[in-house]
PDB file of N, CA and C in Angstrom:
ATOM      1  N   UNK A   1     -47.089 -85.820  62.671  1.00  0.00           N
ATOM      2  CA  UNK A   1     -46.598 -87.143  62.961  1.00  0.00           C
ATOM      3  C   UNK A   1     -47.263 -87.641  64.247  1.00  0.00           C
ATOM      4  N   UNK A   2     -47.609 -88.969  64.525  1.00  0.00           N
ATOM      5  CA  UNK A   2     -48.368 -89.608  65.582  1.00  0.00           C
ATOM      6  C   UNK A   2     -47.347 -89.418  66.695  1.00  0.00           C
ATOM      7  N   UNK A   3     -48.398 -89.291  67.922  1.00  0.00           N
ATOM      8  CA  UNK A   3     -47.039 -89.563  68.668  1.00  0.00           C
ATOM      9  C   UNK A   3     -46.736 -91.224  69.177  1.00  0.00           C
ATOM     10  N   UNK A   4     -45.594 -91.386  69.389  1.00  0.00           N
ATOM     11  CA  UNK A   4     -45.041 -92.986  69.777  1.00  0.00           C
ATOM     12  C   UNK A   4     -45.189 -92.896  70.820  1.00  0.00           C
ATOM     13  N   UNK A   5     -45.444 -92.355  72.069  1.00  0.00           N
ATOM     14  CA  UNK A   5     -46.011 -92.135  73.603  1.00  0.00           C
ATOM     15  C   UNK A   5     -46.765 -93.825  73.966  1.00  0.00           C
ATOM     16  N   UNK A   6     -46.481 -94.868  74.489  1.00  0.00           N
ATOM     17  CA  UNK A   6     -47.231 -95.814  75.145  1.00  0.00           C
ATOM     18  C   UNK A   6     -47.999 -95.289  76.109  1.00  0.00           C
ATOM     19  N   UNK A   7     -48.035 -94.092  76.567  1.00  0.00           N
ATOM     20  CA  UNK A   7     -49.104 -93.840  78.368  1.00  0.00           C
ATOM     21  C   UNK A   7     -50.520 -94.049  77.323  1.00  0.00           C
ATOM     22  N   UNK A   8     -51.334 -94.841  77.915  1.00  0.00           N
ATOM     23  CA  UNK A   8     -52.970 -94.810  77.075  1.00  0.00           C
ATOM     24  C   UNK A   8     -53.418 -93.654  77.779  1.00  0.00           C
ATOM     25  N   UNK A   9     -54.939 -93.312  76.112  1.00  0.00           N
ATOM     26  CA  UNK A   9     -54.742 -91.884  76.566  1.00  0.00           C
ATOM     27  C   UNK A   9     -55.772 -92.052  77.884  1.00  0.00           C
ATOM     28  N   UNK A  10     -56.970 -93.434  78.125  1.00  0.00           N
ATOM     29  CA  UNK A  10     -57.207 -93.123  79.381  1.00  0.00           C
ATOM     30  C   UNK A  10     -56.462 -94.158  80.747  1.00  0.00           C
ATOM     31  N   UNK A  11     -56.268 -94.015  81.397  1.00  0.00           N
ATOM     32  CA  UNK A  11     -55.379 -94.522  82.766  1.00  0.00           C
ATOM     33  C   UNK A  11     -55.734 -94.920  83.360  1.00  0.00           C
ATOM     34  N   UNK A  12     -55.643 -96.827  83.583  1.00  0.00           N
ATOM     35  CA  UNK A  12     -56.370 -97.390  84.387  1.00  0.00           C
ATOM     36  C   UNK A  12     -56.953 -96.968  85.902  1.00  0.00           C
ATOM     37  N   UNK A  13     -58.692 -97.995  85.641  1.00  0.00           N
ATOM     38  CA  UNK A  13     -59.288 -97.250  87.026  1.00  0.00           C
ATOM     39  C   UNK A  13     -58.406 -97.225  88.393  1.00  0.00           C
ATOM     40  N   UNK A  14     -58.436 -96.285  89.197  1.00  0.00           N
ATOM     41  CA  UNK A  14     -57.956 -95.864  90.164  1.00  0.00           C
ATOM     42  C   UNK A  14     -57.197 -95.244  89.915  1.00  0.00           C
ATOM     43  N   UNK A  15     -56.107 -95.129  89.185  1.00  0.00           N
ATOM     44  CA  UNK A  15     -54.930 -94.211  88.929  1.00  0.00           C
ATOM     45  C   UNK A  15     -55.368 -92.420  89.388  1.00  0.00           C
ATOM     46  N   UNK A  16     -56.438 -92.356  88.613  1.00  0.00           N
ATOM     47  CA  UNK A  16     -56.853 -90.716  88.303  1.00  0.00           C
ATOM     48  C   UNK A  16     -57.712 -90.542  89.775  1.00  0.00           C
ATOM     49  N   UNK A  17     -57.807 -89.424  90.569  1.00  0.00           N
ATOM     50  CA  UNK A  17     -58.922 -89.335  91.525  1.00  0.00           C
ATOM     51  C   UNK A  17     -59.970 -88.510  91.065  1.00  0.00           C
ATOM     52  N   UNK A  18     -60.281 -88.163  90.550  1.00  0.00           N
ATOM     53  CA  UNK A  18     -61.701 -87.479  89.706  1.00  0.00           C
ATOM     54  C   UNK A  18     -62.673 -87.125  89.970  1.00  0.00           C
ATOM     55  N   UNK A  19     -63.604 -87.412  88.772  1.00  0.00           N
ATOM     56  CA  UNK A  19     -64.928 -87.201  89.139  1.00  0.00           C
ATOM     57  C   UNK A  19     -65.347 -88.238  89.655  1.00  0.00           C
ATOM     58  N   UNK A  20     -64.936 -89.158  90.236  1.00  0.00           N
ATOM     59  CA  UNK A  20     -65.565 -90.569  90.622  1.00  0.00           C
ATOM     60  C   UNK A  20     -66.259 -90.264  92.415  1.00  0.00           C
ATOM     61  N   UNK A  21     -65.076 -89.019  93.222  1.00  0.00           N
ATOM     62  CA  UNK A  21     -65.375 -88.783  94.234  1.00  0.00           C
ATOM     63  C   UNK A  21     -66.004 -87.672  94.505  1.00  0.00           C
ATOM     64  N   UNK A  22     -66.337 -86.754  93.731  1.00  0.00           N
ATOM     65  CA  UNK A  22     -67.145 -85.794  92.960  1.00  0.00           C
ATOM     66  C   UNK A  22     -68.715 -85.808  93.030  1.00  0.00           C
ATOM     67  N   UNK A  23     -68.863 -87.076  91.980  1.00  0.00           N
ATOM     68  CA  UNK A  23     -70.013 -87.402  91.954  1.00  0.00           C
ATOM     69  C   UNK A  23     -70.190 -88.742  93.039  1.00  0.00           C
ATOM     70  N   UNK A  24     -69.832 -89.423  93.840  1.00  0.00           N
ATOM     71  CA  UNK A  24     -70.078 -90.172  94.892  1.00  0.00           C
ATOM     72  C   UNK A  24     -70.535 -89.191  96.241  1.00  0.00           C
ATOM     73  N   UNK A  25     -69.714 -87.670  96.504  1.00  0.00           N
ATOM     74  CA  UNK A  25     -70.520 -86.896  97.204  1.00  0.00           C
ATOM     75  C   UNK A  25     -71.522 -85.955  97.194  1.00  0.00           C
ATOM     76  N   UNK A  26     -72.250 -86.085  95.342  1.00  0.00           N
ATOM     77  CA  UNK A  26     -73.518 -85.588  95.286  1.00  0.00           C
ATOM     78  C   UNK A  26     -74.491 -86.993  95.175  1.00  0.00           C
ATOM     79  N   UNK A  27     -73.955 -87.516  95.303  1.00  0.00           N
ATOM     80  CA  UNK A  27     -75.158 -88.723  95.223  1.00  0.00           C
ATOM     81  C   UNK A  27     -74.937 -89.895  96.666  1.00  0.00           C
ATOM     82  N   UNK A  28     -76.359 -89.972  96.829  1.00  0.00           N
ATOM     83  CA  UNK A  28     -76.669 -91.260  97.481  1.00  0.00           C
ATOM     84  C   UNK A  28     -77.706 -92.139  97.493  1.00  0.00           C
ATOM     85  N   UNK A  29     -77.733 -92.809  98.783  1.00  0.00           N
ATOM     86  CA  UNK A  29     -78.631 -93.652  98.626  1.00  0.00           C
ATOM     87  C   UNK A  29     -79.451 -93.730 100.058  1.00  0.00           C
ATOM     88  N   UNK A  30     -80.843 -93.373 100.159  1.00  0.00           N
ATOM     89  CA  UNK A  30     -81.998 -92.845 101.039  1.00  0.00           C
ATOM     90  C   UNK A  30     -82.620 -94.462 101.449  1.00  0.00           C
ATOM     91  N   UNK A  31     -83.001 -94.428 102.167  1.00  0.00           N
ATOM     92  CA  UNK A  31     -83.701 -95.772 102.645  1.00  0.00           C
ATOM     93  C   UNK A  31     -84.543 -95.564 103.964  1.00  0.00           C
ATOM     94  N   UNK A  32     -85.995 -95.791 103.510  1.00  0.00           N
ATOM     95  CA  UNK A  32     -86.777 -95.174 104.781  1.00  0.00           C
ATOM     96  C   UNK A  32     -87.929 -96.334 104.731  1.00  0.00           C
ATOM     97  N   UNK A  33     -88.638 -96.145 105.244  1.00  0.00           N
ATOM     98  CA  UNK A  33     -90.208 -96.780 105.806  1.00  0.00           C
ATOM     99  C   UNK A  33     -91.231 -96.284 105.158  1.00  0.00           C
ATOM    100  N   UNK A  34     -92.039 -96.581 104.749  1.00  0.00           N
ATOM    101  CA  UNK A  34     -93.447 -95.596 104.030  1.00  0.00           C
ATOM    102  C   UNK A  34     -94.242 -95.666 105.453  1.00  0.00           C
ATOM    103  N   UNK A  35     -94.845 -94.198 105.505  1.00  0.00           N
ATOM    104  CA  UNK A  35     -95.818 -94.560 106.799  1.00  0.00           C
ATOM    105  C   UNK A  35     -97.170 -94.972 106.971  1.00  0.00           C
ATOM    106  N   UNK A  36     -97.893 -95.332 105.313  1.00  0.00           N
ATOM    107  CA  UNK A  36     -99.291 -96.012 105.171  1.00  0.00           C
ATOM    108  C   UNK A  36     -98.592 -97.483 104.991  1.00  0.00           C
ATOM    109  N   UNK A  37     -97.918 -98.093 104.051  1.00  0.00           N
ATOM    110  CA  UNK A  37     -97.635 -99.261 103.780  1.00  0.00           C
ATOM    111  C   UNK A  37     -96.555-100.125 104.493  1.00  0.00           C
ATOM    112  N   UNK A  38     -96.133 -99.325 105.442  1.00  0.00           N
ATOM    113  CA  UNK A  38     -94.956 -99.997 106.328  1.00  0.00           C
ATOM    114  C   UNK A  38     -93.746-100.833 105.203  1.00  0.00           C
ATOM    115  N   UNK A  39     -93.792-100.642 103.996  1.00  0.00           N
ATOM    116  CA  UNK A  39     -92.603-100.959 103.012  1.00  0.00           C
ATOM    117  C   UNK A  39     -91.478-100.393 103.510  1.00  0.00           C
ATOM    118  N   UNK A  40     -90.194-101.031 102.966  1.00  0.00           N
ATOM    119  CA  UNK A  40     -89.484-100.078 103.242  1.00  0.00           C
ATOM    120  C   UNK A  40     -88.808-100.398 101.933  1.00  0.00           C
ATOM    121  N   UNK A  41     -88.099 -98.602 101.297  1.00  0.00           N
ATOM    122  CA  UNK A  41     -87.766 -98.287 100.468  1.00  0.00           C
ATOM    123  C   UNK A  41     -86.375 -97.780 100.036  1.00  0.00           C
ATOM    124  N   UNK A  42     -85.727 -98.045  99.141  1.00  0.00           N
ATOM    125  CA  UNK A  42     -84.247 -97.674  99.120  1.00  0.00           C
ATOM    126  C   UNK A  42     -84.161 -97.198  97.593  1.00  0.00           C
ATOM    127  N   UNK A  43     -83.939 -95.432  97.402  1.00  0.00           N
ATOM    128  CA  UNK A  43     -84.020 -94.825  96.390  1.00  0.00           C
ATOM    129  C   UNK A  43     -82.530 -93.987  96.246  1.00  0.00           C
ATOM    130  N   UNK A  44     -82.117 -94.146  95.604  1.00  0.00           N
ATOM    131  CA  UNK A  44     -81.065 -92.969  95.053  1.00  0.00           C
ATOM    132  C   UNK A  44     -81.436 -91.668  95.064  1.00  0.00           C
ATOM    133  N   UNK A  45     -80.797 -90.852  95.290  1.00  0.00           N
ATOM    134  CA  UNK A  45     -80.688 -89.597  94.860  1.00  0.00           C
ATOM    135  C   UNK A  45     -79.805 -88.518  95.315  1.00  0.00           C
ATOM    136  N   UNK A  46     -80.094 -87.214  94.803  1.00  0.00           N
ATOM    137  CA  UNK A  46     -78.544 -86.297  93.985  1.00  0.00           C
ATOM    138  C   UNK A  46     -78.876 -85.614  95.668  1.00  0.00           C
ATOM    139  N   UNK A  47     -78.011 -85.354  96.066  1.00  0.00           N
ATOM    140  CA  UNK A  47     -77.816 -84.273  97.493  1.00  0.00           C
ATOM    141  C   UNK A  47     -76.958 -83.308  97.046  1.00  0.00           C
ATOM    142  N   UNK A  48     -76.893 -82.053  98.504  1.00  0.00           N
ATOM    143  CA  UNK A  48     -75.848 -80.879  98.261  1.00  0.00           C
ATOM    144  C   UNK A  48     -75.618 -81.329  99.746  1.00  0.00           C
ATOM    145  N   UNK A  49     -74.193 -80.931 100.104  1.00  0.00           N
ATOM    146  CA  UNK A  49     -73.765 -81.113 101.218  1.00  0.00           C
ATOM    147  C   UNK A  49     -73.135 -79.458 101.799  1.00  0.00           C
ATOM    148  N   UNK A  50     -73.723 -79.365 102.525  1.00  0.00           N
ATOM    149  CA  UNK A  50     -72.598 -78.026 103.273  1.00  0.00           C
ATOM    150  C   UNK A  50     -72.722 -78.431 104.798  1.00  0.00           C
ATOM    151  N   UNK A  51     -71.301 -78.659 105.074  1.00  0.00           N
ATOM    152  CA  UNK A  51     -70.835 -79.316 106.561  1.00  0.00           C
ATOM    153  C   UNK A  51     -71.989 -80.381 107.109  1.00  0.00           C
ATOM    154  N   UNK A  52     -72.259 -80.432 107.685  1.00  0.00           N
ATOM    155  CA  UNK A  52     -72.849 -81.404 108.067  1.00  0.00           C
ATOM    156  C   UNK A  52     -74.525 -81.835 107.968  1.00  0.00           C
ATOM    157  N   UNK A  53     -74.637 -80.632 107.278  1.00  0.00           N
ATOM    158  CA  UNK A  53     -76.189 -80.989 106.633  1.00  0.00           C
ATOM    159  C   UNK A  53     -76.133 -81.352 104.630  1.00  0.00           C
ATOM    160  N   UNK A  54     -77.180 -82.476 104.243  1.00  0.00           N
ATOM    161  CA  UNK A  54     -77.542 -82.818 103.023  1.00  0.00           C
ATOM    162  C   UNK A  54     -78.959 -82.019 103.238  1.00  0.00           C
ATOM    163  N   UNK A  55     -78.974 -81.628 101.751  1.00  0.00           N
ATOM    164  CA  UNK A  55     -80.230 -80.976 100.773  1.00  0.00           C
ATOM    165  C   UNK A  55     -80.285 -82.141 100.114  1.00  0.00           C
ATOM    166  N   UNK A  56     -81.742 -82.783  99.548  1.00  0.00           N
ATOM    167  CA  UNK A  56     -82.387 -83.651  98.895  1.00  0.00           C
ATOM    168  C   UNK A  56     -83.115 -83.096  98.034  1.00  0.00           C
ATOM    169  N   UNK A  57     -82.810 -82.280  97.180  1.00  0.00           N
ATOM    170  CA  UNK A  57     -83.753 -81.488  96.357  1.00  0.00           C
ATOM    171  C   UNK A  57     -84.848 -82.392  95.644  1.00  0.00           C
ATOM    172  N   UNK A  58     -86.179 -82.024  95.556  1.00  0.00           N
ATOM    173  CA  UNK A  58     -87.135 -82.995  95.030  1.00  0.00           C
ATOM    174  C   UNK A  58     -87.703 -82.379  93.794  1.00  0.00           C
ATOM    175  N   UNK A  59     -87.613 -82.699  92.344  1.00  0.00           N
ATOM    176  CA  UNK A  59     -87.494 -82.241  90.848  1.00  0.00           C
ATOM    177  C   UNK A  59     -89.013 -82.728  91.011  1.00  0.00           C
ATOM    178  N   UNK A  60     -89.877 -81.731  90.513  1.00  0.00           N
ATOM    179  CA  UNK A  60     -91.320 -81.860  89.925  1.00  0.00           C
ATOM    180  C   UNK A  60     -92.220 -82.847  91.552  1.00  0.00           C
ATOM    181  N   UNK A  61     -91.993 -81.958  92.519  1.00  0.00           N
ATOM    182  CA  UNK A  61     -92.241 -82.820  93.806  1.00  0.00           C
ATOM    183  C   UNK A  61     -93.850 -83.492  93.640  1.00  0.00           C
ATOM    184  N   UNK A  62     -94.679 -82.636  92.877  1.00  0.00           N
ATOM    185  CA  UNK A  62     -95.978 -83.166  92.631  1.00  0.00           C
ATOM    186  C   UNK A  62     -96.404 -84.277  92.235  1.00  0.00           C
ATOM    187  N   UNK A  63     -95.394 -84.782  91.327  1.00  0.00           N
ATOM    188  CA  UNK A  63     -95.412 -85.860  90.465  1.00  0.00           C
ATOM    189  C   UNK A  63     -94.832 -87.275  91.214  1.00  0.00           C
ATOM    190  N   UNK A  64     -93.938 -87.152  92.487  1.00  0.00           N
ATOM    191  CA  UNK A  64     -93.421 -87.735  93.310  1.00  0.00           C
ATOM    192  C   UNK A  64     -94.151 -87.948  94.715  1.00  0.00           C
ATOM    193  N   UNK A  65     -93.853 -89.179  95.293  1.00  0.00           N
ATOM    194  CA  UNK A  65     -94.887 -89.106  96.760  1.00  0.00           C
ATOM    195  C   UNK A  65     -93.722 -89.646  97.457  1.00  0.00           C
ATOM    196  N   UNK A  66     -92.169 -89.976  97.329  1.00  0.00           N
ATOM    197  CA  UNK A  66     -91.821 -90.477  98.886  1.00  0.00           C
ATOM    198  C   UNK A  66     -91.323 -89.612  99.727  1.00  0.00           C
ATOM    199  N   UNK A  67     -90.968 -87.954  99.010  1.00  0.00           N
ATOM    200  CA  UNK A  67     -90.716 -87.203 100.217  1.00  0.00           C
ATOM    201  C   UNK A  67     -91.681 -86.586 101.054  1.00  0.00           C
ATOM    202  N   UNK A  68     -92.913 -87.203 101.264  1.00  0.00           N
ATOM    203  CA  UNK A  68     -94.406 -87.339 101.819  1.00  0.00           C
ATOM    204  C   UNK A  68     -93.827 -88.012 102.798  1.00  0.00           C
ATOM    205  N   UNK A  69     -93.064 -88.852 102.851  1.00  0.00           N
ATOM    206  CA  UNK A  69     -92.719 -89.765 104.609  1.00  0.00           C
ATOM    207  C   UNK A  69     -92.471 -88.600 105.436  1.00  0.00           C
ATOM    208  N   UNK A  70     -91.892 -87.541 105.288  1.00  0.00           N
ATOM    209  CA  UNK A  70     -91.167 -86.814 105.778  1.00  0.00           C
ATOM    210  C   UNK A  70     -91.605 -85.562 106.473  1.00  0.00           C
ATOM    211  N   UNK A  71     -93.258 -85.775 106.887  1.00  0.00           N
ATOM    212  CA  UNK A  71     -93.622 -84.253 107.098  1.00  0.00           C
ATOM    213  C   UNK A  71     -93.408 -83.763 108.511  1.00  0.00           C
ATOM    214  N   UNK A  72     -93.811 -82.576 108.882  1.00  0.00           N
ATOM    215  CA  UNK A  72     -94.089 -82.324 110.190  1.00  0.00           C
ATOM    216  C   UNK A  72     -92.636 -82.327 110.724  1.00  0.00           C
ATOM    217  N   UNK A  73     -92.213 -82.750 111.995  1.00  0.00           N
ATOM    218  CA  UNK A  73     -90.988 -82.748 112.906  1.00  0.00           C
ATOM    219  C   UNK A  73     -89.991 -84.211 112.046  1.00  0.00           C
ATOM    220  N   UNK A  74     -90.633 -84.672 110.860  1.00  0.00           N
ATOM    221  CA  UNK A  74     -89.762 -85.471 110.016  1.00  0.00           C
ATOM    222  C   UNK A  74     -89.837 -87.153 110.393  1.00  0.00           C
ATOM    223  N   UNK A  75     -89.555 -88.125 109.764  1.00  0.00           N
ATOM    224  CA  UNK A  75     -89.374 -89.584 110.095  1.00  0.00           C
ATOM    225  C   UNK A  75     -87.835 -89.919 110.119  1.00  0.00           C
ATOM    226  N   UNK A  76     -87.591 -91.198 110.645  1.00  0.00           N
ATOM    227  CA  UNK A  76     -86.142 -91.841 110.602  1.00  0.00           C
ATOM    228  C   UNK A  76     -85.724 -92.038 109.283  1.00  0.00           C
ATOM    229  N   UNK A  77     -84.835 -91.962 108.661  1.00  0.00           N
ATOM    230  CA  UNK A  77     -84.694 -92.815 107.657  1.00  0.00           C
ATOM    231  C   UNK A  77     -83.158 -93.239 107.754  1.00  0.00           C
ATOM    232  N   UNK A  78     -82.265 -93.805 106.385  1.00  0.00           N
ATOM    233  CA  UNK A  78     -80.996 -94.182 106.592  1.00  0.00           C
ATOM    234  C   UNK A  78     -80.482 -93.748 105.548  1.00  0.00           C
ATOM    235  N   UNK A  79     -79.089 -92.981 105.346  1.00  0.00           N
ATOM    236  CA  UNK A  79     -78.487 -92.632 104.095  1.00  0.00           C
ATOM    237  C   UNK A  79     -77.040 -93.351 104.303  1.00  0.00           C
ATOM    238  N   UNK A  80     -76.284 -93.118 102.875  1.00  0.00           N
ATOM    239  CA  UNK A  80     -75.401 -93.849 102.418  1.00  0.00           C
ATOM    240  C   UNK A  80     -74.485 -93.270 101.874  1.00  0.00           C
ATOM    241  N   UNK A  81     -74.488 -91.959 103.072  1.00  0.00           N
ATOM    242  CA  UNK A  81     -73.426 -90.747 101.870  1.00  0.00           C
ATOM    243  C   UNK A  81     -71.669 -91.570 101.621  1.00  0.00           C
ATOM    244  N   UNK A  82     -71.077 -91.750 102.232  1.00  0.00           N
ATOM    245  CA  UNK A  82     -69.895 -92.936 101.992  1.00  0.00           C
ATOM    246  C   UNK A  82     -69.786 -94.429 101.775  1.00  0.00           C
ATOM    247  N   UNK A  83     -70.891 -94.997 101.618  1.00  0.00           N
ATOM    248  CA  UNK A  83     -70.897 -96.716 101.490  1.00  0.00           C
ATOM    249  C   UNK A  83     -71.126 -97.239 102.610  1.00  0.00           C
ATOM    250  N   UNK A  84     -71.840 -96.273 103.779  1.00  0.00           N
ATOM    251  CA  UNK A  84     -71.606 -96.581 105.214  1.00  0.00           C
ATOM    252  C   UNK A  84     -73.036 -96.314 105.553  1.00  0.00           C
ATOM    253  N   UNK A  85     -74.273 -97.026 105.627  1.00  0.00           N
ATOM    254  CA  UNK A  85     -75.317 -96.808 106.412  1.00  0.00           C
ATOM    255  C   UNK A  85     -75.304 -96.572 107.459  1.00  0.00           C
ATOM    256  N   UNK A  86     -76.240 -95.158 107.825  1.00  0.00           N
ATOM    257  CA  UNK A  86     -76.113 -93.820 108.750  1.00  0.00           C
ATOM    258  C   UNK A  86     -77.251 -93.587 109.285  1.00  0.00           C
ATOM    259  N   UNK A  87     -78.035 -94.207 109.952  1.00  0.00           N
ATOM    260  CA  UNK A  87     -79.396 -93.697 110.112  1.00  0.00           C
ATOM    261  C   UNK A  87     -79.304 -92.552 111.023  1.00  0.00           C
ATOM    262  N   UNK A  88     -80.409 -91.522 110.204  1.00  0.00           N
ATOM    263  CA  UNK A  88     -80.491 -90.071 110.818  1.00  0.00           C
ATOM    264  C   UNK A  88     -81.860 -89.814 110.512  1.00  0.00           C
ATOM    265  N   UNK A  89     -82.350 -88.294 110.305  1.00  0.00           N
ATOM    266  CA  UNK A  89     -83.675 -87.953 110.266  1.00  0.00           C
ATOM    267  C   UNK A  89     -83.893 -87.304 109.270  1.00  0.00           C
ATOM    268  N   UNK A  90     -84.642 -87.260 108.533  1.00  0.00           N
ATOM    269  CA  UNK A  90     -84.994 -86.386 107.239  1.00  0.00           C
ATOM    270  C   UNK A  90     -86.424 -85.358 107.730  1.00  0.00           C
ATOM    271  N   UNK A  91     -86.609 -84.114 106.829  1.00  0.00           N
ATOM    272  CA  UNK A  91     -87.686 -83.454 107.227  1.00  0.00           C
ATOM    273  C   UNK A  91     -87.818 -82.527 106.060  1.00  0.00           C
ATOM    274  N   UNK A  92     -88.585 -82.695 105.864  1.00  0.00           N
ATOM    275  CA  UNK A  92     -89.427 -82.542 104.092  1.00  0.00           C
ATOM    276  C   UNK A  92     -89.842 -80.627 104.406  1.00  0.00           C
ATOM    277  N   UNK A  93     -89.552 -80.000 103.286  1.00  0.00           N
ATOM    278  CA  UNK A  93     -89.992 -78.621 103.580  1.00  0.00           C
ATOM    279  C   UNK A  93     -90.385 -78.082 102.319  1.00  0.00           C
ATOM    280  N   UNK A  94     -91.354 -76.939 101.788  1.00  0.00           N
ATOM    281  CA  UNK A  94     -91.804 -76.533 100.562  1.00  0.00           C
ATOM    282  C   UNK A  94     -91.283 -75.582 100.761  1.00  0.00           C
ATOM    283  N   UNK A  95     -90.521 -74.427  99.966  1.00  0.00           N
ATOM    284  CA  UNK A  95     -90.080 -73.244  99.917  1.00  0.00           C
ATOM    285  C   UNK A  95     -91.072 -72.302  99.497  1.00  0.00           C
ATOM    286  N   UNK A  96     -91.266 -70.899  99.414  1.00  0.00           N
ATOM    287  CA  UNK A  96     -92.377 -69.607  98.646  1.00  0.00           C
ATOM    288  C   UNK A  96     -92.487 -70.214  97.242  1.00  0.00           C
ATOM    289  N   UNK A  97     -91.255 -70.732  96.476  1.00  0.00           N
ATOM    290  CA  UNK A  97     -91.434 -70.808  95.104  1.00  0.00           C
ATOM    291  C   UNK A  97     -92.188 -72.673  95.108  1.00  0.00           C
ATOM    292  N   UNK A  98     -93.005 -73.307  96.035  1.00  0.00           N
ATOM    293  CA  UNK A  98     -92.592 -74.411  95.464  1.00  0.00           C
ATOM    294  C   UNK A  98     -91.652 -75.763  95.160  1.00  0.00           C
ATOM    295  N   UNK A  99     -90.358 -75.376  95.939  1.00  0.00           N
ATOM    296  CA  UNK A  99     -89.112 -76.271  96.020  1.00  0.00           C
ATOM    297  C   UNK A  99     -89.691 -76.628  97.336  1.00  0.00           C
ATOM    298  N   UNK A 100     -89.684 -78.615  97.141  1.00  0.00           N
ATOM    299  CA  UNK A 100     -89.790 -79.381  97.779  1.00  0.00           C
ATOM    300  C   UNK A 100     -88.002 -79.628  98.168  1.00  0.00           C
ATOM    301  N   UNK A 101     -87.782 -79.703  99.266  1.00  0.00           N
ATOM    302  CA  UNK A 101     -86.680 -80.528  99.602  1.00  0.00           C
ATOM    303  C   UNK A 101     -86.308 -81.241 101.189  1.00  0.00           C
ATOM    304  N   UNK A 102     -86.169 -82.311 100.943  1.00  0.00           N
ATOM    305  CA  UNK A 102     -85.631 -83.020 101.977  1.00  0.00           C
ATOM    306  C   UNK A 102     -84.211 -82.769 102.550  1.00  0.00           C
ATOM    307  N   UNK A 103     -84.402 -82.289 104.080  1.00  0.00           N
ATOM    308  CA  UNK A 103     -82.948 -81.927 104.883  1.00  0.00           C
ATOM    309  C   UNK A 103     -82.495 -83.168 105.716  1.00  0.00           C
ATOM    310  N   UNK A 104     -81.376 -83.238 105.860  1.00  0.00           N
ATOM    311  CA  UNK A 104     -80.686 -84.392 106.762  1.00  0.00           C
ATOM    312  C   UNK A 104     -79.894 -84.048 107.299  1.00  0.00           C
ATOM    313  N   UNK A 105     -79.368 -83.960 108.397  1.00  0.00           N
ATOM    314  CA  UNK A 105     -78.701 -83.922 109.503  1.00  0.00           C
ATOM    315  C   UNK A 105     -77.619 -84.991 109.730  1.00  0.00           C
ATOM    316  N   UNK A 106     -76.487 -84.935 108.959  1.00  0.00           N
ATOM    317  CA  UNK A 106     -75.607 -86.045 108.626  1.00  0.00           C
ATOM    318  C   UNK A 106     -74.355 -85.920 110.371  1.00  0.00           C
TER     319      UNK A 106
END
């Protein structure tokens, strides 16, 4: 027998706290300077957070050129880990295997 229950089975937005804050603290939003073209650029992407440092992991880094701003002692850039532009420093590193990733200092 159906059940007669009115609660819908999903619960208007906000009700639930979820994955909404979940995935808002693996993701952001990067915004830096290019240092040949003086553009400036505002890209998404997935971070790991442990205390006060973000990992920017960079997928197939070869195929990619903006974590190239980032070499050496690193450039300025600005992140968006809460909806709150933060300018801090990023600094681009290759691991033994190959893993490109960008660190931030939140």
């Amino acid at each position: 027998m159906p059940s007669t229950d009115a609660t819908p089975a999903y619960p208007a937005r906000g009700r639930r706290p979820g994955p909404r804050k979940a995935i808002s603290r693996r993701l952001t939003v990067v915004t830096y300077t290019g240092q040949r073209s003086g553009t400036t650029f505002s890209i998404p992407v997935g971070n790991r957070r442990a205390g006060d440092v973000a990992r920017i992991g960079v997928r197939f880094p070869d195929t990619k050129g903006w974590w190239r701003n980032f070499p050496g002692d690193g450039t300025p850039l600005t992140v968006q880990p809460d909806a709150v532009d933060r300018p801090r420093h990023g600094l681009a590193h290759r691991d033994a295997k190959d893993r490109e990733t960008v660190t931030v200092r939140l």
